[in-house]
Protein backbone atom coordinates (compact mmCIF):
# COMPACT_ATOMS: atom_id res chain seq x y z
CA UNK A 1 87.27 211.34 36.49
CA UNK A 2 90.04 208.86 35.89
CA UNK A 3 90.22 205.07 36.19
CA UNK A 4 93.83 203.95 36.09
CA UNK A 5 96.15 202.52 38.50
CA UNK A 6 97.58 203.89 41.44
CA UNK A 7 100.99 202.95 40.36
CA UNK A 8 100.93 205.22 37.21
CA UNK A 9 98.24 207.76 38.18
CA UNK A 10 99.48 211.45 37.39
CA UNK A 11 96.83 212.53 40.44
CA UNK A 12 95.06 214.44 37.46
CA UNK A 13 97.74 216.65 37.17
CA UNK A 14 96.29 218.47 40.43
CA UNK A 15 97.49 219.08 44.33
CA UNK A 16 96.03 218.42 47.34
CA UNK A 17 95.08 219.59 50.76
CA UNK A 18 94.99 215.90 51.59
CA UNK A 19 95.35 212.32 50.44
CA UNK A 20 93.86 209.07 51.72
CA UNK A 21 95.10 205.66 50.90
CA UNK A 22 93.07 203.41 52.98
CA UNK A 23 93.67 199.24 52.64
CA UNK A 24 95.56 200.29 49.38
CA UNK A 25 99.32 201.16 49.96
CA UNK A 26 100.51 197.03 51.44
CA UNK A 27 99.17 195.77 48.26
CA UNK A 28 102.06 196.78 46.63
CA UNK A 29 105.35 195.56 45.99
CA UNK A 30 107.87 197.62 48.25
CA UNK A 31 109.25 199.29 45.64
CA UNK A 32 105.81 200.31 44.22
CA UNK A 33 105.31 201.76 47.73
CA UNK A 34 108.48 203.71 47.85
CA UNK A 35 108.03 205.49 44.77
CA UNK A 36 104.24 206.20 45.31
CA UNK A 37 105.10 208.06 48.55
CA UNK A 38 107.04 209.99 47.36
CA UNK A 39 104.98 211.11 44.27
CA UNK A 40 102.37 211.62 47.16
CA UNK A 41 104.34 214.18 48.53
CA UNK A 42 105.01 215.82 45.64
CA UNK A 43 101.42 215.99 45.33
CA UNK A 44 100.54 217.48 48.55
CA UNK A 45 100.07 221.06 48.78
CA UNK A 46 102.32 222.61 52.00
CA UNK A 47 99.86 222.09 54.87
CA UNK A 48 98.61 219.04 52.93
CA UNK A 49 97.96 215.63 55.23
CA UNK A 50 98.42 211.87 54.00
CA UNK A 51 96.74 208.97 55.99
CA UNK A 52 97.20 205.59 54.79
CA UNK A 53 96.69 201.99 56.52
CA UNK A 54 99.57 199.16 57.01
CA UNK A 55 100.62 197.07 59.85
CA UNK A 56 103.19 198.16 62.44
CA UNK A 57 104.96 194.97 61.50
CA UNK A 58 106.90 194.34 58.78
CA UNK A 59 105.72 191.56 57.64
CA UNK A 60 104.15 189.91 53.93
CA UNK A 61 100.92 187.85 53.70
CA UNK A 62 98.30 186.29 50.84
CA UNK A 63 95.79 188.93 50.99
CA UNK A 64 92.11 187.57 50.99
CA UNK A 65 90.37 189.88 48.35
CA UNK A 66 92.83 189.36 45.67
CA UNK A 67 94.93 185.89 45.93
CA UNK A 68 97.95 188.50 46.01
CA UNK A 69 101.27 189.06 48.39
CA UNK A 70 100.91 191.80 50.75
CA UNK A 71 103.49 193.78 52.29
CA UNK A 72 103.86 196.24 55.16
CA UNK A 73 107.35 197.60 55.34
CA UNK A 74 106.87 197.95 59.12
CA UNK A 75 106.28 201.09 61.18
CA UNK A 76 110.38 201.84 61.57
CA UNK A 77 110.59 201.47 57.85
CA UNK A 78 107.28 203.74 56.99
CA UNK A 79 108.67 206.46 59.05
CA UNK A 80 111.75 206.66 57.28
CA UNK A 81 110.18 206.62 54.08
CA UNK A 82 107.93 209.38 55.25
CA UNK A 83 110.96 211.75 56.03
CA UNK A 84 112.24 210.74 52.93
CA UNK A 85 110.16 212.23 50.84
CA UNK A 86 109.41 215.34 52.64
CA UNK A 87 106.72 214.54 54.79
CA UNK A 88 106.48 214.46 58.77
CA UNK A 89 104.54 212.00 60.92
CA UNK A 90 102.58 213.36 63.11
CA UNK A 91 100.38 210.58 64.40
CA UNK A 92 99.98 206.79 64.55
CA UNK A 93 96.67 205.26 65.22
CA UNK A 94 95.28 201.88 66.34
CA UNK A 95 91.25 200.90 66.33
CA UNK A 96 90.05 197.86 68.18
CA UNK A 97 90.91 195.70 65.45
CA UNK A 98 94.08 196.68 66.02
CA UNK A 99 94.59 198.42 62.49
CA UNK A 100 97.30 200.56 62.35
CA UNK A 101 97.40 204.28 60.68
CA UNK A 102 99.66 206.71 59.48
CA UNK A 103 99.34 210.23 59.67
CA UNK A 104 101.68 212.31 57.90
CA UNK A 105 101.83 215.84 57.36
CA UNK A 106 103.71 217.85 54.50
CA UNK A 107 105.35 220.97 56.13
């Protein structure tokens, strides 16, 4: 077990079948979640899913938990990003609180 941040986490030197970053992924600078995507992907095992939360928008905001900016690249941006670094989208979802998710699958 390992507490460190995201930002600098080596993923315990492991891969995975999946990875989830839910409510996490906005709360970082843009660059911060360029480079984290990627080393996702590297992460994922072939077959390997990633599902992670940010609005469709692109758009920045104070985020209530932590006093800090938030920013959502936007849903044009993600999915560039995505193909980027290797992975495909396969799905978008929206709940009833109009949350937005990104499924993304790593061929």
């Amino acid at each position: 077990m390992a507490c460190e941040p995201v930002e600098d986490s080596p993923f315990f030197g492991e891969s995975f079948n999946g990875v989830l970053a839910w409510g996490l992924l906005f709360l970082l600078p843009a660059t911060t979640q360029r480079s984290l995507v990627h080393r996702v992907a590297s992460a994922l095992q072939s077959g390997g899913r990633f599902l992670f939360t940010a609005p469709a928008q692109a758009c920045s905001w104070t985020d209530l938990s932590t006093g800090q900016t938030s920013v959502s690249l936007g849903a044009d941006a993600y999915k560039v990003l995505l193909a980027d670094a290797g992975l495909k989208l396969v799905a978008e979802h929206q709940d009833e609180g109009e949350n937005r998710y990104y499924e993304a699958l790593k061929p």
